[in-house]
Protein backbone atom coordinates (compact mmCIF):
# COMPACT_ATOMS: atom_id res chain seq x y z
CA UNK A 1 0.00 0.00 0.00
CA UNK A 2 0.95 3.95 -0.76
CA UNK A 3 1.41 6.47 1.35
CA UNK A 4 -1.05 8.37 -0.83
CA UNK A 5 -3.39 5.66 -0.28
CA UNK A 6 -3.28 6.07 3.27
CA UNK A 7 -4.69 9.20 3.62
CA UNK A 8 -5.97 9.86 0.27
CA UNK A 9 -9.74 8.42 1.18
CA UNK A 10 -9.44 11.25 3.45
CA UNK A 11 -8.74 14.47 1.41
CA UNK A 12 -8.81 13.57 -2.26
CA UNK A 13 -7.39 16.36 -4.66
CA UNK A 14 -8.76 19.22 -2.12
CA UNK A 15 -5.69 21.79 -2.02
CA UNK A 16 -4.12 22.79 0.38
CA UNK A 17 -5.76 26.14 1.27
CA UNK A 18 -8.71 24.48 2.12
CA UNK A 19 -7.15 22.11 4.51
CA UNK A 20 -5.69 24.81 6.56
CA UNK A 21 -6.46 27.71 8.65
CA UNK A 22 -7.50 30.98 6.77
CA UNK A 23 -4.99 32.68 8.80
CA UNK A 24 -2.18 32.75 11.44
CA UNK A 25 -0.56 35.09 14.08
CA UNK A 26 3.35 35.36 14.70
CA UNK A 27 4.69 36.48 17.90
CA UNK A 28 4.14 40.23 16.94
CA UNK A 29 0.04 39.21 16.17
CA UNK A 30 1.09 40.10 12.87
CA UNK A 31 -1.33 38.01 10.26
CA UNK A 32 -0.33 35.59 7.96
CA UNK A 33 -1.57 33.64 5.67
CA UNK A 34 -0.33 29.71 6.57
CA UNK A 35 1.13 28.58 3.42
CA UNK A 36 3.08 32.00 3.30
CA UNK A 37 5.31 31.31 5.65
CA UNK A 38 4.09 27.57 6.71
CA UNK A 39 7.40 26.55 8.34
CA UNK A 40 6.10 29.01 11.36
CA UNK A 41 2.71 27.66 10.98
CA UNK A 42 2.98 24.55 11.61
CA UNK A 43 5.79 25.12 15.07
CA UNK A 44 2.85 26.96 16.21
CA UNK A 45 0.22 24.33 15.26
CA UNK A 46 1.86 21.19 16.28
CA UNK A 47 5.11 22.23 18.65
CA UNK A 48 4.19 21.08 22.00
CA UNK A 49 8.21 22.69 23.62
CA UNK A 50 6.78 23.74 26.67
CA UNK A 51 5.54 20.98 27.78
CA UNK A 52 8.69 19.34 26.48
CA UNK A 53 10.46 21.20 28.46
CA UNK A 54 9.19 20.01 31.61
CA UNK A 55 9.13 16.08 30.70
CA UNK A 56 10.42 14.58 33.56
CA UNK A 57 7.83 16.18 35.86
CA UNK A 58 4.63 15.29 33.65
CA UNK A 59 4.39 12.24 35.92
CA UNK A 60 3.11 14.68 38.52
CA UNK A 61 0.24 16.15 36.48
CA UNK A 62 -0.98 12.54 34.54
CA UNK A 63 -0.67 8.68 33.86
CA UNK A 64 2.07 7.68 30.94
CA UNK A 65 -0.81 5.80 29.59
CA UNK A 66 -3.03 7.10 26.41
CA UNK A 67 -6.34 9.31 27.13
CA UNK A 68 -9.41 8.13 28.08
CA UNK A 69 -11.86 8.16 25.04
CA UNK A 70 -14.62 10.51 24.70
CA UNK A 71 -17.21 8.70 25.94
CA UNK A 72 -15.56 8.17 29.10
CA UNK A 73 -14.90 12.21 28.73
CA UNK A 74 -18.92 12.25 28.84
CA UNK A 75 -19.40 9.75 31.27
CA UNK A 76 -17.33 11.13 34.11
CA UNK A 77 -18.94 14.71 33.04
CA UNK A 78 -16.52 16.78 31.77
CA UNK A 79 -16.95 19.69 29.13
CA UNK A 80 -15.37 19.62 25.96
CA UNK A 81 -13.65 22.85 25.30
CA UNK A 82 -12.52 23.55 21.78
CA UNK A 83 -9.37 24.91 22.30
CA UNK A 84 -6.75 25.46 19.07
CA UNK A 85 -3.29 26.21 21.53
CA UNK A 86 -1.64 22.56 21.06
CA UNK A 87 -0.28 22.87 24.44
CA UNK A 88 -3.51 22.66 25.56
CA UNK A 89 -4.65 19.56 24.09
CA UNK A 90 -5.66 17.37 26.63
CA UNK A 91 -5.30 19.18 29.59
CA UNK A 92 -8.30 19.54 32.35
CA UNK A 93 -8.49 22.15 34.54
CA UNK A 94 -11.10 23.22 37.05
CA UNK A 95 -15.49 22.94 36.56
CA UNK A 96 -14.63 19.17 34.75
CA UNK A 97 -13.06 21.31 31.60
CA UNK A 98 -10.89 19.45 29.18
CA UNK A 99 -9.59 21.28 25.84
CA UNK A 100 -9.01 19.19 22.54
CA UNK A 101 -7.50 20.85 19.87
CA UNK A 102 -9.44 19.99 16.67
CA UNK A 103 -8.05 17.32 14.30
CA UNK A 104 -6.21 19.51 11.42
CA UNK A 105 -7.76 18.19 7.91
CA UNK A 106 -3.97 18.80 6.73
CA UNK A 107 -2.75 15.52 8.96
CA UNK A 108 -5.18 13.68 7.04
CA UNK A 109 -3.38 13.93 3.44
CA UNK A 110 -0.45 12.44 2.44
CA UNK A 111 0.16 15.02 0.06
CA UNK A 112 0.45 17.43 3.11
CA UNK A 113 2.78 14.66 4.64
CA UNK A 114 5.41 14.31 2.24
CA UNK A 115 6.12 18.15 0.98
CA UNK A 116 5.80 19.51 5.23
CA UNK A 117 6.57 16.98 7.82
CA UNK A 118 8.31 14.34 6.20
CA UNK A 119 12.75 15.06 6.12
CA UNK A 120 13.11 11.35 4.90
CA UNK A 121 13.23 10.92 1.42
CA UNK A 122 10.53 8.74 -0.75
CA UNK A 123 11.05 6.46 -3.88
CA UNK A 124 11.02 8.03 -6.95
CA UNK A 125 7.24 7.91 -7.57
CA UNK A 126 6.59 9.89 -3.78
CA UNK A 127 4.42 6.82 -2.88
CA UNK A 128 6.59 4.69 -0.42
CA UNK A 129 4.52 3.18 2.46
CA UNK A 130 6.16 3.85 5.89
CA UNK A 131 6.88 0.73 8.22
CA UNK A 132 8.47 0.23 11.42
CA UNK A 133 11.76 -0.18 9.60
CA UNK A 134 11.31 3.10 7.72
CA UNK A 135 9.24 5.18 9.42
CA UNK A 136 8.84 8.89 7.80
CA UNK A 137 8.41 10.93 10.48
CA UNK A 138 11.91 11.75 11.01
CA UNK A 139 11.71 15.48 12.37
CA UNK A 140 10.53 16.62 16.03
CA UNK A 141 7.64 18.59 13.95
CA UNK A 142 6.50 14.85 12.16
CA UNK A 143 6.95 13.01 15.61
CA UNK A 144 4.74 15.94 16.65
CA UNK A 145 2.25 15.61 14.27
CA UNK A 146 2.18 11.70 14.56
CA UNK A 147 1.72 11.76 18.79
CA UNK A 148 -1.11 14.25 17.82
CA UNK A 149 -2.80 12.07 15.42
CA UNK A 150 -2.37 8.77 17.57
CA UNK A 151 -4.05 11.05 21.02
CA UNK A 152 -7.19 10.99 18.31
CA UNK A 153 -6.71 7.22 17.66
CA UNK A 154 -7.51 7.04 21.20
CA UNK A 155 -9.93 9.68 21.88
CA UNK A 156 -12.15 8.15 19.40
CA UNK A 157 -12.31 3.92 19.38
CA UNK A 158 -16.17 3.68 18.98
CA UNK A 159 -18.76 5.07 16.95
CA UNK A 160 -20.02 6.65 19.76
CA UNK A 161 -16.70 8.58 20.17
CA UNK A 162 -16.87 9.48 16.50
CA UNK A 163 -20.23 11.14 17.02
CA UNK A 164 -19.33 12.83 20.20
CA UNK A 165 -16.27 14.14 18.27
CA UNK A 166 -18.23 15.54 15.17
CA UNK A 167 -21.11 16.95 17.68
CA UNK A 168 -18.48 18.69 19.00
CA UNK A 169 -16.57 20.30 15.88
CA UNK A 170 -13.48 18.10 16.65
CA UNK A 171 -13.11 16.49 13.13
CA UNK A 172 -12.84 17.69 9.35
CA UNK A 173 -16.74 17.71 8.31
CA UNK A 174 -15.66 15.27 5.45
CA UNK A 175 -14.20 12.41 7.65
CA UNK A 176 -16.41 9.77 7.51
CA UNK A 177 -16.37 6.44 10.30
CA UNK A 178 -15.51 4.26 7.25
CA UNK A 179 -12.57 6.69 6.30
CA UNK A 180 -11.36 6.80 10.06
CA UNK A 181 -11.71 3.31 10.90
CA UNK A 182 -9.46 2.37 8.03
CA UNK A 183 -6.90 5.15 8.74
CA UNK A 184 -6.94 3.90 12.12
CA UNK A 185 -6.30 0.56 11.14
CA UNK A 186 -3.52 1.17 8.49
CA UNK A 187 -1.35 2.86 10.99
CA UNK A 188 -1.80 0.51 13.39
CA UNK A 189 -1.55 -3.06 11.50
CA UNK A 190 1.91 -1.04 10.32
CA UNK A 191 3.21 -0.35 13.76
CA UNK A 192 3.51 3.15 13.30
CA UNK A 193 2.18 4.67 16.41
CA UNK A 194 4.93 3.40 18.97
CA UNK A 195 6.62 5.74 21.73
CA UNK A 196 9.64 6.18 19.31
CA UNK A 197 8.04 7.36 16.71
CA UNK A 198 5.81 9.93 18.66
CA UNK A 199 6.75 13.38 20.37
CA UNK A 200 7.71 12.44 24.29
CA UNK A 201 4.88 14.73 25.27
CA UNK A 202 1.94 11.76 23.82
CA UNK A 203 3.18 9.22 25.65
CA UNK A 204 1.12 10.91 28.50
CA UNK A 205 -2.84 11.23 28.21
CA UNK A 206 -4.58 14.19 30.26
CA UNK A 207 -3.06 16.58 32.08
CA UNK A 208 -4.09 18.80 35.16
CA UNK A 209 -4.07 21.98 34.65
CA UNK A 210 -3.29 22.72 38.46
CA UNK A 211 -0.44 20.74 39.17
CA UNK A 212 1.01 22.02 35.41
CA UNK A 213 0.75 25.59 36.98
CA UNK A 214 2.91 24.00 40.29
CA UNK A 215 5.13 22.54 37.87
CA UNK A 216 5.84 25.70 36.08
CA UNK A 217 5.81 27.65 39.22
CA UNK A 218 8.96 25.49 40.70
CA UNK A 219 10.78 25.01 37.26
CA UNK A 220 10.23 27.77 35.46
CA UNK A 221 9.67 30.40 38.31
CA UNK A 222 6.58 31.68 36.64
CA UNK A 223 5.06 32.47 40.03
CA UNK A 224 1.99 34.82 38.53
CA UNK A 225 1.20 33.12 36.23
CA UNK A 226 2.18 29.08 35.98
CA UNK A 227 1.45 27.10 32.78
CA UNK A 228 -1.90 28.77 31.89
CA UNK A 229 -3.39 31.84 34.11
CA UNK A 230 -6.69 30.71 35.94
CA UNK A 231 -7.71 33.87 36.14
CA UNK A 232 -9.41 36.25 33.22
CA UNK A 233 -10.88 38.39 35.93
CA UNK A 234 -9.46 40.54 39.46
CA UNK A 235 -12.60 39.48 40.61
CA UNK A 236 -11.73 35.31 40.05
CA UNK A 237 -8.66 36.04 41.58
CA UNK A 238 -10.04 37.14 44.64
CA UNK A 239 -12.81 35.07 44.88
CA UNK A 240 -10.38 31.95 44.51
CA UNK A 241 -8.23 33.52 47.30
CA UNK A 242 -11.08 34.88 49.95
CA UNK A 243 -13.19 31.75 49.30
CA UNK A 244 -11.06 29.71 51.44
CA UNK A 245 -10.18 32.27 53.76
CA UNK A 246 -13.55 32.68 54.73
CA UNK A 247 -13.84 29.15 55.63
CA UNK A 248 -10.90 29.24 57.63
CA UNK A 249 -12.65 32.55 59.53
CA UNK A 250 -15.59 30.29 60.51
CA UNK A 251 -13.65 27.74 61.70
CA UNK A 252 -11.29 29.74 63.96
CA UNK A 253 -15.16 31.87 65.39
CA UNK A 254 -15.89 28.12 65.97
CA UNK A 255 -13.08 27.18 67.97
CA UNK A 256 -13.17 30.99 70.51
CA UNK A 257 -16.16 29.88 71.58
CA UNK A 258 -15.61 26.43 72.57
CA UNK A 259 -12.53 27.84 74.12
CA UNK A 260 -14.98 30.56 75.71
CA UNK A 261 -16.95 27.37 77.20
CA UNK A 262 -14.05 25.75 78.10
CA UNK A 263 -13.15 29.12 80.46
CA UNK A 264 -16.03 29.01 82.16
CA UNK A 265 -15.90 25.47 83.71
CA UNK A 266 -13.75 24.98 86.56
CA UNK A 267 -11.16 22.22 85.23
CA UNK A 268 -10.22 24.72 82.51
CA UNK A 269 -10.46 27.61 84.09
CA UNK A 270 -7.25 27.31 86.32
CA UNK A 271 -5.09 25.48 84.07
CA UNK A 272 -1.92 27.61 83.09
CA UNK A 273 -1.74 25.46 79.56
CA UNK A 274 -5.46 26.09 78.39
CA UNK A 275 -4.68 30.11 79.40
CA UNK A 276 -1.50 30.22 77.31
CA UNK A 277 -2.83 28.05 74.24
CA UNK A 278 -6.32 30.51 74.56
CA UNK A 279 -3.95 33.84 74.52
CA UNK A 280 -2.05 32.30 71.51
CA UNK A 281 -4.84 31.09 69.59
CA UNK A 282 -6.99 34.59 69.99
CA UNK A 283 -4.19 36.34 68.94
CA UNK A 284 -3.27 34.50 66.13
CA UNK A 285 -6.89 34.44 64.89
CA UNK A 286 -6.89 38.25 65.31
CA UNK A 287 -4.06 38.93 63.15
CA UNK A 288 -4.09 35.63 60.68
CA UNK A 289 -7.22 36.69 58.63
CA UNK A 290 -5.39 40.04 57.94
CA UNK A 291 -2.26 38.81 57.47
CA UNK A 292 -3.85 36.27 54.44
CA UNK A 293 -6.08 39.20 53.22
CA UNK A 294 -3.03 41.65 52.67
CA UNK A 295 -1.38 38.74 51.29
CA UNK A 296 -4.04 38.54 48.74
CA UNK A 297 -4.00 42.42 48.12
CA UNK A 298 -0.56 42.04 47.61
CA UNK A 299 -0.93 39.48 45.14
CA UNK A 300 -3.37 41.14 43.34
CA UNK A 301 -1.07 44.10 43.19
CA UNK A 302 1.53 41.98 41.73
CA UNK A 303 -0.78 40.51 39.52
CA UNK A 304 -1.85 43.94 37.92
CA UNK A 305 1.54 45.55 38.06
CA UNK A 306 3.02 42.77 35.89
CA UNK A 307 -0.02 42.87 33.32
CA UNK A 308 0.74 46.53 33.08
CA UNK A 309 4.55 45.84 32.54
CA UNK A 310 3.65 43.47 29.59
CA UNK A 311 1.06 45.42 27.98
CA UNK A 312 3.85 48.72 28.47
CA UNK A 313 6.56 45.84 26.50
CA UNK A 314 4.24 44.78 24.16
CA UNK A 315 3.08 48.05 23.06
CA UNK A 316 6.77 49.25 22.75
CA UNK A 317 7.71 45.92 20.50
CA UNK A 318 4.61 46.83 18.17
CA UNK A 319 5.56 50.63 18.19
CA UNK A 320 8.89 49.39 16.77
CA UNK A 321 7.64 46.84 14.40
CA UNK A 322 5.41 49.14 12.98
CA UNK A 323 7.87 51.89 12.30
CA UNK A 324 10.27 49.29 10.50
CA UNK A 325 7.60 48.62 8.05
């Protein structure tokens, strides 16, 4: 069997503009379109560095094992979230969210395959079949690509999958079951999805989104704002912080007035220890609660001045991009 006849029941003669995105944004939110500069396209569409970067910790945000598939998704009540950042692919955060990035129509033709991800070289005709012995995803961006496409193979394993998947905008609108039950197949009865041949990042399923932001807060030092900021608002920020403040308010109003009680019977009364630990706790549950809630102010100072430092940066790098144009 081709290569071309791999994917080919996928795509057919459709060109290439109409498998990809109508546009892209470099890292000055400049526009582009993707097959203008598609080298820079597809590192932002399919580079997954970050989390590359932090490997050897991954074990403390998920299972080496493949995802769950989207029924189970369903079943355990989580929310789909469409989200196109790679990075995010697979990683659940807090309400039951988990973001897939839609399956790109472009890692569906082999055409796509052999000019853009492939650095091995074909036979003459373009058509050679990969196989465990020559596999062609040779570059980081193909074993990228590959990992992506085999986190699908196990997202969706039933027709029930495949439905939740369309229903939820996750696959081309021309992918059929038949199609993706014999792509699925093909790269499978060839061995081709195996931990070598996939990015390092794929041989883990789901990731937390919580214990990514610890991750990134001890390795990286990105203290504000860890892997992904869980806060769009001032107001989430100090909700998340006060919420559990509060709680820990009520319990120290709880425990005066047992120790009130306990001052007014006689075997507490005129014990020296009870008096000292009473003293200690009333003071500390004076001045803890402000302590925490400047804490948070400060935070949320810190919080603000750095988004005000960025934007200041960011508007300087644009002023001086646009006056090199």
């Amino acid at each position: 069997m081709s290569i071309a006849r791999l994917f080919s029941i996928t795509t057919g003669d459709c060109p290439f503009e109409d498998l990809l995105p109508a546009s892209f944004r470099d890292d000055n939110l400049t526009f582009h379109a993707p097959l203008s500069d598609i080298s820079q396209f597809l590192h932002q569409d399919l580079s997954v560095q970050r989390l590359n970067d932090i490997q050897k910790w991954l074990w403390l945000a998920g299972r080496p094992m493949p995802p769950r598939p989207l029924n189970y998704q369903i079943s355990v009540s989580r929310q789909i979230i469409v989200d196109e950042k790679v990075d995010m692919h697979l990683v659940w955060g807090p309400a039951r969210r988990i973001h897939l990035k839609p399956l790109p129509a472009y890692l569906l033709d082999s055409r796509f395959w052999c000019k853009h991800l492939n650095e091995s070289r074909s036979t003459a005709d373009g058509q050679q079949m990969p196989s465990r012995n020559n596999p062609w995803p040779h570059s980081e961006l193909g074993k990228s690509a590959l990992g992506f496409l085999s986190s699908y193979i196990a997202l969706i394993e039933h027709r029930s999958d495949f439905a939740i998947a369309k229903q939820h905008c996750l696959l081309p609108d021309s992918l059929t079951w038949a199609q993706w039950s014999g792509l699925v197949r093909t790269l499978l009865q060839n061995e081709l999805i195996t931990p070598d041949s996939i990015n390092r990042r794929y041989r883990f399923g789901e990731l937390r989104l919580s214990r990514l932001n610890k991750i990134y807060v001890c390795q990286k030092g990105s203290f504000l704002r860890g892997y992904r900021s869980k806060y769009q608002t001032y107001e989430e920020l100090f909700l998340a912080y006060l919420t559990p403040i509060t709680a820990m308010t009520v319990y120290f109003a709880l425990v005066l007035t047992a120790m009130q009680v306990g001052l007014a019977t006689d075997k507490l009364q005129h014990s020296g220890a009870f008096q000292n630990a009473s003293y200690g706790f009333t003071v500390f549950s004076i001045l803890g609660p402000l302590i925490l809630l400047f804490a948070v102010i400060g935070i949320a100072v810190a919080h603000m001045g750095a988004n005000i430092l960025a934007t200041l940066v960011f508007r300087r790098k644009r002023s001086s991009f646009f006056r090199r144009l």
